[in-house]
PDB file of N, CA and C in Angstrom:
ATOM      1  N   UNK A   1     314.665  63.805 154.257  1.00  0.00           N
ATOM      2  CA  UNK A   1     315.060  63.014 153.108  1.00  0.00           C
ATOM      3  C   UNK A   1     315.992  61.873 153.523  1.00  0.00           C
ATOM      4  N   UNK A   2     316.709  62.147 154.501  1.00  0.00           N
ATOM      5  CA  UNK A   2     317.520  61.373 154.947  1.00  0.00           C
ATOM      6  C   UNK A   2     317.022  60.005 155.741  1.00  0.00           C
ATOM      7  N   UNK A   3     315.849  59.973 156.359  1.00  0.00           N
ATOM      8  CA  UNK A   3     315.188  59.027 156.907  1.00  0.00           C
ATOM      9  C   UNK A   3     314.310  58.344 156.025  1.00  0.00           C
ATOM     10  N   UNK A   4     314.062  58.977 154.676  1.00  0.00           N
ATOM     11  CA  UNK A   4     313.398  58.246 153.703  1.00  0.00           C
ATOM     12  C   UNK A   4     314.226  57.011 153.146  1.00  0.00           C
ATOM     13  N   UNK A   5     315.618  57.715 153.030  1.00  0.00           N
ATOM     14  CA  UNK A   5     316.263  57.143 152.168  1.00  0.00           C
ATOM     15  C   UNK A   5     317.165  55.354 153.114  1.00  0.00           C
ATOM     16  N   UNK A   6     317.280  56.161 154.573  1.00  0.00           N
ATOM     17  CA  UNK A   6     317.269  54.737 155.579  1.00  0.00           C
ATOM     18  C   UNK A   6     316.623  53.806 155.440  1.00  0.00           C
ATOM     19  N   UNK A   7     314.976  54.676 155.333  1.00  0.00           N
ATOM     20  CA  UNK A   7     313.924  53.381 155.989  1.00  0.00           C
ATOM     21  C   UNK A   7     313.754  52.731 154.263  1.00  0.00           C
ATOM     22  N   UNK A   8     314.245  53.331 153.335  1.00  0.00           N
ATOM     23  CA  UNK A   8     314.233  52.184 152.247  1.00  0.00           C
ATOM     24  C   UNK A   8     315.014  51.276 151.845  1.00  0.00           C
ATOM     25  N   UNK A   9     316.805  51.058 152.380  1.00  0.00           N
ATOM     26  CA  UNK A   9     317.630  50.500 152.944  1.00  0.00           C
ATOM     27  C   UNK A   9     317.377  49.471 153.587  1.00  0.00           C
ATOM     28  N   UNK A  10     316.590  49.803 154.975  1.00  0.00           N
ATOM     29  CA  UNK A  10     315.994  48.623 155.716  1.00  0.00           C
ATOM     30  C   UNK A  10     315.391  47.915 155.111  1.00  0.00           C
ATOM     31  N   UNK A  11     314.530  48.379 154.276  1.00  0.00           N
ATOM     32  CA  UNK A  11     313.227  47.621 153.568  1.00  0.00           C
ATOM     33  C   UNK A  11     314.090  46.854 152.565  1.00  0.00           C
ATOM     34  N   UNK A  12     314.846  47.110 152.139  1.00  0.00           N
ATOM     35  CA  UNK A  12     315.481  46.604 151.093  1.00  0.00           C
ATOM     36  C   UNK A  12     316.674  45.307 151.857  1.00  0.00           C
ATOM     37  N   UNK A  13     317.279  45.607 152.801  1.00  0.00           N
ATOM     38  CA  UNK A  13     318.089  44.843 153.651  1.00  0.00           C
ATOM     39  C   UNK A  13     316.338  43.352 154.034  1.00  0.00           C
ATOM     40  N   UNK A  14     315.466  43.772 154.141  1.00  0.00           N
ATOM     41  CA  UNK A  14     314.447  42.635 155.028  1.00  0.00           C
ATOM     42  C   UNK A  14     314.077  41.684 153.757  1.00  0.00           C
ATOM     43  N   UNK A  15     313.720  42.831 152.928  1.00  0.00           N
ATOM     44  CA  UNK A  15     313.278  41.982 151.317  1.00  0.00           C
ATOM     45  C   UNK A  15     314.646  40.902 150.868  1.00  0.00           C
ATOM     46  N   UNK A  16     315.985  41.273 151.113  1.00  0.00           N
ATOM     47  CA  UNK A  16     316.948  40.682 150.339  1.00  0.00           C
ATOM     48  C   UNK A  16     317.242  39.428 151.243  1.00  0.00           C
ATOM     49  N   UNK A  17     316.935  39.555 152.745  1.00  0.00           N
ATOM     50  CA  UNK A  17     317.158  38.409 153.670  1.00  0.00           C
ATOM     51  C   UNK A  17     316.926  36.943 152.766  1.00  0.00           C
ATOM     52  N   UNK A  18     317.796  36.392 153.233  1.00  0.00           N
ATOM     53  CA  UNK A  18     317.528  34.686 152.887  1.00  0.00           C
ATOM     54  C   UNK A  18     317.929  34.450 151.543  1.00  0.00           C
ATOM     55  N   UNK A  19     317.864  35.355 150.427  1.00  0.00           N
ATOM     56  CA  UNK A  19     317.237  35.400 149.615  1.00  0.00           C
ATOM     57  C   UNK A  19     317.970  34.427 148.591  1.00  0.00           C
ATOM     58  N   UNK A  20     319.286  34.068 148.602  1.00  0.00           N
ATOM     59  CA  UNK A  20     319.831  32.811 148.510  1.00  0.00           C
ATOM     60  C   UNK A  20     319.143  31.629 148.660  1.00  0.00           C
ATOM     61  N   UNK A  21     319.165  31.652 150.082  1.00  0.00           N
ATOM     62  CA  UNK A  21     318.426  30.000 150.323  1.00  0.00           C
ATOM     63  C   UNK A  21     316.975  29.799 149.787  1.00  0.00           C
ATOM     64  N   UNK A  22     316.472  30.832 150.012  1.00  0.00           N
ATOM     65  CA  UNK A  22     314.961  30.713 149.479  1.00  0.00           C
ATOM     66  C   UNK A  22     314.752  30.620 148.049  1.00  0.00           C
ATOM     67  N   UNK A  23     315.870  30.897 147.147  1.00  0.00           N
ATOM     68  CA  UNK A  23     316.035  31.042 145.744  1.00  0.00           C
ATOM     69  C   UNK A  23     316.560  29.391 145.270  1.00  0.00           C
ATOM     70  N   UNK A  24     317.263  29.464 146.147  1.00  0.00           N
ATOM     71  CA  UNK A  24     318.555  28.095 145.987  1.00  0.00           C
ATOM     72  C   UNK A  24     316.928  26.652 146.141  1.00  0.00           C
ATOM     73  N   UNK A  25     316.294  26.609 146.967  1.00  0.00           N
ATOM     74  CA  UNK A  25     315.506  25.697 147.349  1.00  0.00           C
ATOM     75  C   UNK A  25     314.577  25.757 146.137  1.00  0.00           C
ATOM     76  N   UNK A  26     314.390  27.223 145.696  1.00  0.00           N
ATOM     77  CA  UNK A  26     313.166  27.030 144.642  1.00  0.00           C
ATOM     78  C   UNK A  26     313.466  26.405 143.159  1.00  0.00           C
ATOM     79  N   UNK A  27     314.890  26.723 143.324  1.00  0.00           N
ATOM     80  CA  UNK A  27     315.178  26.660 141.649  1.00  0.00           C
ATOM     81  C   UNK A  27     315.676  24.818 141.517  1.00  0.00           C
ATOM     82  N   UNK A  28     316.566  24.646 142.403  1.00  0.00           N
ATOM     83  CA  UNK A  28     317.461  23.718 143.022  1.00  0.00           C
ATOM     84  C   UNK A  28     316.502  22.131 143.134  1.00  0.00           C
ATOM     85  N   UNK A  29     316.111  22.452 144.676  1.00  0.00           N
ATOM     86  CA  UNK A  29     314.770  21.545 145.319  1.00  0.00           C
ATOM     87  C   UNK A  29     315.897  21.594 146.580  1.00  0.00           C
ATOM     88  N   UNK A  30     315.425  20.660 147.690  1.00  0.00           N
ATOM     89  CA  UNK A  30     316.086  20.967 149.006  1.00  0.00           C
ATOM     90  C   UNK A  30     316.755  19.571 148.858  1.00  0.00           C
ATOM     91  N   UNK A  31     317.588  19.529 149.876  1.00  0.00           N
ATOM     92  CA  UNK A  31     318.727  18.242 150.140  1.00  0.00           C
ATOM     93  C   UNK A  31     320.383  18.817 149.933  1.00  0.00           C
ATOM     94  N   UNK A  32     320.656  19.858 149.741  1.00  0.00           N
ATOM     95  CA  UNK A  32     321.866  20.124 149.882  1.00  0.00           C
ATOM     96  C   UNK A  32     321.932  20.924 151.086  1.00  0.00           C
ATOM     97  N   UNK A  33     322.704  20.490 152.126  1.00  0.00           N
ATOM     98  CA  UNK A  33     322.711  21.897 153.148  1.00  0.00           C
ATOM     99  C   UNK A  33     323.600  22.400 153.461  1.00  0.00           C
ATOM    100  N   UNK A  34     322.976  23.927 154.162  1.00  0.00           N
ATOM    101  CA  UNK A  34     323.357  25.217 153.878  1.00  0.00           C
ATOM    102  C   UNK A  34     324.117  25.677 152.120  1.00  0.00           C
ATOM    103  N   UNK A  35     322.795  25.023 151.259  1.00  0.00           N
ATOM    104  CA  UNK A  35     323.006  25.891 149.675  1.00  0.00           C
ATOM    105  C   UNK A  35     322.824  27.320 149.614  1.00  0.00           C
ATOM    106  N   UNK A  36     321.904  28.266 150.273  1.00  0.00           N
ATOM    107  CA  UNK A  36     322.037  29.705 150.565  1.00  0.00           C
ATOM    108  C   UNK A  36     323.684  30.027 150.422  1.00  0.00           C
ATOM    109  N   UNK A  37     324.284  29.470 151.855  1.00  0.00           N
ATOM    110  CA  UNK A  37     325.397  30.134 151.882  1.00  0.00           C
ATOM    111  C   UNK A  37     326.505  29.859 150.787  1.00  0.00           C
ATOM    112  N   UNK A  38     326.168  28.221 150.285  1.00  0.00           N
ATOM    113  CA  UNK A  38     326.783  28.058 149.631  1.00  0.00           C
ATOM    114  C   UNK A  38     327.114  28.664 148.393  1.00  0.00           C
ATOM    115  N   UNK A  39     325.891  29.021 148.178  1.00  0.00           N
ATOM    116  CA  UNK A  39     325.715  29.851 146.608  1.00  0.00           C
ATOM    117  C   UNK A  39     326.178  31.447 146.897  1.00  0.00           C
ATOM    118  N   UNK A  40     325.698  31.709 147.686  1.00  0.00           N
ATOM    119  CA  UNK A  40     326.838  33.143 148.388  1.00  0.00           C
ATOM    120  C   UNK A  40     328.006  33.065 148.398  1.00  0.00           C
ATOM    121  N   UNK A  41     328.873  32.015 149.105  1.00  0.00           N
ATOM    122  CA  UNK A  41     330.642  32.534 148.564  1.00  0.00           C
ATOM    123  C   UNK A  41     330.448  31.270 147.143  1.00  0.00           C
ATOM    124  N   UNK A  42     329.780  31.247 146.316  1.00  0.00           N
ATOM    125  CA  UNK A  42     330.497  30.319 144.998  1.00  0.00           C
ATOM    126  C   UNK A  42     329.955  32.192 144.004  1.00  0.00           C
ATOM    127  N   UNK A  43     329.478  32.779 144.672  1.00  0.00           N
ATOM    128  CA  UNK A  43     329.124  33.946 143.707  1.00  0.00           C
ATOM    129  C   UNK A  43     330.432  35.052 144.365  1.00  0.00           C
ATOM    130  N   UNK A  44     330.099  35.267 145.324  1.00  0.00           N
ATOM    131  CA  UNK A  44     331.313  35.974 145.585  1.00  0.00           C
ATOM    132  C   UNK A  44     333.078  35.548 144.935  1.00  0.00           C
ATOM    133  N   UNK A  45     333.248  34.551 145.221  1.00  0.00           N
ATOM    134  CA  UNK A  45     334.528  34.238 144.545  1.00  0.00           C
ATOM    135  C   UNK A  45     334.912  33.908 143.458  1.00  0.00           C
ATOM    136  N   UNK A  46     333.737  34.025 142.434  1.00  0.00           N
ATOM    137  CA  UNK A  46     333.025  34.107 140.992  1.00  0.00           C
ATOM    138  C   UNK A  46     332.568  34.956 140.553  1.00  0.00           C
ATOM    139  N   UNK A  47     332.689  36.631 140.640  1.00  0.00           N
ATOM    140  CA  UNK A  47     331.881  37.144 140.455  1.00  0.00           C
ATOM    141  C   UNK A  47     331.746  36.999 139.163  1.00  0.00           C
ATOM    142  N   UNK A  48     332.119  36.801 138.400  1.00  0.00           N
ATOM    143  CA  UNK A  48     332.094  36.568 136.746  1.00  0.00           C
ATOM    144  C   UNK A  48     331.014  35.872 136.045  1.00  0.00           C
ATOM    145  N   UNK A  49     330.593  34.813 137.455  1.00  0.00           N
ATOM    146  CA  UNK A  49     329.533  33.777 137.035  1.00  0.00           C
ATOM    147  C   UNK A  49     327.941  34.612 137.086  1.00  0.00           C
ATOM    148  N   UNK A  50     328.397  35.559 138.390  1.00  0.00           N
ATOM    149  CA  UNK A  50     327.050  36.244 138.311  1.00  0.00           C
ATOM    150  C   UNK A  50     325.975  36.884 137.236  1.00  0.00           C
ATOM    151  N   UNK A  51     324.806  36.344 137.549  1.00  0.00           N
ATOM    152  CA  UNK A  51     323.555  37.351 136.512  1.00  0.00           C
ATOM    153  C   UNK A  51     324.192  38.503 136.729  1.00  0.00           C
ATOM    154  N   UNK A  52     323.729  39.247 137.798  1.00  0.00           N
ATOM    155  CA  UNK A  52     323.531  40.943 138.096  1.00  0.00           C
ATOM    156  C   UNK A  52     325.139  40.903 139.033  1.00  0.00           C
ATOM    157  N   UNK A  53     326.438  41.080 138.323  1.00  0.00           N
ATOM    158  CA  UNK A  53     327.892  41.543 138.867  1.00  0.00           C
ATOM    159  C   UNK A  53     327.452  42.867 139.608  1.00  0.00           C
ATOM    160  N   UNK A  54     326.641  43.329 139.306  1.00  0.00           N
ATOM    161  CA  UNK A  54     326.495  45.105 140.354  1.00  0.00           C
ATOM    162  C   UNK A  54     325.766  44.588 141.593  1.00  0.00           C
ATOM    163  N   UNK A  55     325.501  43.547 142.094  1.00  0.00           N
ATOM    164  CA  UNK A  55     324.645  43.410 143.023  1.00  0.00           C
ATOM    165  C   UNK A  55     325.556  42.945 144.017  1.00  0.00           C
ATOM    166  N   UNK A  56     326.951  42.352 143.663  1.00  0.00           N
ATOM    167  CA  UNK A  56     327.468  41.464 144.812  1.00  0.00           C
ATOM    168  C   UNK A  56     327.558  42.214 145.946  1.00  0.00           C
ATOM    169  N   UNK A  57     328.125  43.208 146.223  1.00  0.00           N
ATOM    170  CA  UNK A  57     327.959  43.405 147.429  1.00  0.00           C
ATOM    171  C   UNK A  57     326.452  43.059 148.519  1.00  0.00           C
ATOM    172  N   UNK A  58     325.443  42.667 148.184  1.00  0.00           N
ATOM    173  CA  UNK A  58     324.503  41.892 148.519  1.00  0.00           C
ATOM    174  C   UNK A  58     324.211  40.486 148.843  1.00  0.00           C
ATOM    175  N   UNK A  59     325.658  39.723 148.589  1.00  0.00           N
ATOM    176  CA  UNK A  59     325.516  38.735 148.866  1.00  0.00           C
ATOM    177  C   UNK A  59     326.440  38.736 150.354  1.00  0.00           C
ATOM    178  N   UNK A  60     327.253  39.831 150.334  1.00  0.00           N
ATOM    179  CA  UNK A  60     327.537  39.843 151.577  1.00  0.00           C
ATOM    180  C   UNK A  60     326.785  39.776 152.522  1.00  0.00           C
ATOM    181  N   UNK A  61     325.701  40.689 152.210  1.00  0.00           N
ATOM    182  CA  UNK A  61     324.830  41.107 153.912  1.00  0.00           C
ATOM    183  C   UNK A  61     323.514  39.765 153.346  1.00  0.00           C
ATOM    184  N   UNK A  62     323.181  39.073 152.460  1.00  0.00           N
ATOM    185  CA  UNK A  62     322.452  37.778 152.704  1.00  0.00           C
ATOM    186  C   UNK A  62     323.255  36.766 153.367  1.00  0.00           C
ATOM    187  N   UNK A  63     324.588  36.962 153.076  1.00  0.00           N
ATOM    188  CA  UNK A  63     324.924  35.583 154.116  1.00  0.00           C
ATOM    189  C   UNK A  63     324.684  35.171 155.434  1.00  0.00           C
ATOM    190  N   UNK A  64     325.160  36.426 155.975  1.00  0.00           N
ATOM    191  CA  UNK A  64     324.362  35.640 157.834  1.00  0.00           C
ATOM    192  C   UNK A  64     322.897  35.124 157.746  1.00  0.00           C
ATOM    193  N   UNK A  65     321.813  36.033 156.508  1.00  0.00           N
ATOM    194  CA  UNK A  65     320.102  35.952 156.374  1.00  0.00           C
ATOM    195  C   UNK A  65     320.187  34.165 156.101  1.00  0.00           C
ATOM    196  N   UNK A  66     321.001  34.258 155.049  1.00  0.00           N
ATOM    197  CA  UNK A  66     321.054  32.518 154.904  1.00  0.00           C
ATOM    198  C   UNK A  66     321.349  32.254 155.230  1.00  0.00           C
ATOM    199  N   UNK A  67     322.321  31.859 156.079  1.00  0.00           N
ATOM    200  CA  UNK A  67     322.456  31.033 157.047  1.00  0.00           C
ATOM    201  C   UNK A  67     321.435  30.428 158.139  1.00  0.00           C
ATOM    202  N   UNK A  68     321.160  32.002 158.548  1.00  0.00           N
ATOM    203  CA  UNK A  68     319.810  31.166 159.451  1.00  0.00           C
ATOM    204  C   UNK A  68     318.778  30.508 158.996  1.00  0.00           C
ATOM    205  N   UNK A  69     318.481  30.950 157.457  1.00  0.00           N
ATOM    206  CA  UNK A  69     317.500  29.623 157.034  1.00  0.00           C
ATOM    207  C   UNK A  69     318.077  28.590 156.499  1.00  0.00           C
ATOM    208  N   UNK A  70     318.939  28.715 156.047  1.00  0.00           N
ATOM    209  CA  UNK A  70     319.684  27.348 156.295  1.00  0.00           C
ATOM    210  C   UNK A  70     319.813  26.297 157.491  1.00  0.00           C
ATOM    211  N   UNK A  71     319.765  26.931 158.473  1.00  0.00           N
ATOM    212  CA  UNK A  71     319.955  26.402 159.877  1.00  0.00           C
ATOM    213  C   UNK A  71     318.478  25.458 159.805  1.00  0.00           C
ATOM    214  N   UNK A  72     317.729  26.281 159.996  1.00  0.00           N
ATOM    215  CA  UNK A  72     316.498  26.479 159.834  1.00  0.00           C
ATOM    216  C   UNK A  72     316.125  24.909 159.024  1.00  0.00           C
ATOM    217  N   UNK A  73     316.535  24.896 158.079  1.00  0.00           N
ATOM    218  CA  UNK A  73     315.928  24.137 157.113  1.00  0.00           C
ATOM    219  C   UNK A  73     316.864  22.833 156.868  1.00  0.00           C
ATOM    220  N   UNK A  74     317.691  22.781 157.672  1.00  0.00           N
ATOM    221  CA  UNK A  74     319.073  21.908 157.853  1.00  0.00           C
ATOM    222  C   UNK A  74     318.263  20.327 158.000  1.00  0.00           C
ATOM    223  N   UNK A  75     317.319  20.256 158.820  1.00  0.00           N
ATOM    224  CA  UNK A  75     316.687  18.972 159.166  1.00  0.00           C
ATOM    225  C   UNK A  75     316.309  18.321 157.822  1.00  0.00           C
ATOM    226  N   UNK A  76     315.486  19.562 157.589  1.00  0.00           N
ATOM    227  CA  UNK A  76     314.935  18.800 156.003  1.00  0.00           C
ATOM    228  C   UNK A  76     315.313  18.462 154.989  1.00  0.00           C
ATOM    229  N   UNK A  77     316.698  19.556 154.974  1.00  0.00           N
ATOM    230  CA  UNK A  77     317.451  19.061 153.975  1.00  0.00           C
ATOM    231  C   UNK A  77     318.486  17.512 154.109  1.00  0.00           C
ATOM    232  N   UNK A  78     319.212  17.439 155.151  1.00  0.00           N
ATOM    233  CA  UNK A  78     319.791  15.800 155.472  1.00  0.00           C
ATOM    234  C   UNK A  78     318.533  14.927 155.036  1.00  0.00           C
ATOM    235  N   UNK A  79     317.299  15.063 155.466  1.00  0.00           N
ATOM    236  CA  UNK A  79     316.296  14.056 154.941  1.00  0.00           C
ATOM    237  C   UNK A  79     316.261  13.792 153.413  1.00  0.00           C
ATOM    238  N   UNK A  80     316.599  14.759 152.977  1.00  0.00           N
ATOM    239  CA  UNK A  80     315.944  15.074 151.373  1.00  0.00           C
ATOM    240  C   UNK A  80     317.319  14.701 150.736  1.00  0.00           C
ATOM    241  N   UNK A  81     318.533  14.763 151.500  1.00  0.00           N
ATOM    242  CA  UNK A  81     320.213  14.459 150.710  1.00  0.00           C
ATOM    243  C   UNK A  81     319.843  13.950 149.532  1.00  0.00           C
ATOM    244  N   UNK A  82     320.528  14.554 148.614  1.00  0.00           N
ATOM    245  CA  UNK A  82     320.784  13.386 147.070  1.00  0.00           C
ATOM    246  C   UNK A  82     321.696  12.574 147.062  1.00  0.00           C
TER     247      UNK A  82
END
């Protein structure tokens, strides 16, 4: 039971990756960079602003995920600047 309950953790840690930046780009459009992370500590130090307040601890472990797509996506976004 105990390895069930890991390997759905993981699954849940892979699904939540990015999930900032990839959210931030969809809702948003791209040209701000690193908005993932950004929107990670403006929720963290807000939790008040948050949809789902039971989730923050999740924005902890997306931040490094966003970041790297942020990194990632850093080119395109300076192109796209507003």
């Amino acid at each position: 039971m105990l390895t069930v309950r890991i390997m759905l953790f993981c699954l849940l840690l892979v699904l939540t990756s990015g999930c900032a930046a990839i959210g931030t780009r969809a809702s948003k459009g791209a040209g701000r960079p690193y908005a993932g992370v950004r929107e990670d500590a403006h929720y963290l130090a807000h939790p008040s602003e948050a949809d789902y307040p039971a989730l923050q601890p999740l924005n902890v472990i997306d931040m490094p995920f966003s970041f790297v797509v942020d990194t990632l996506c850093l080119p395109y976004d300076l192109v796209e600047e507003k």
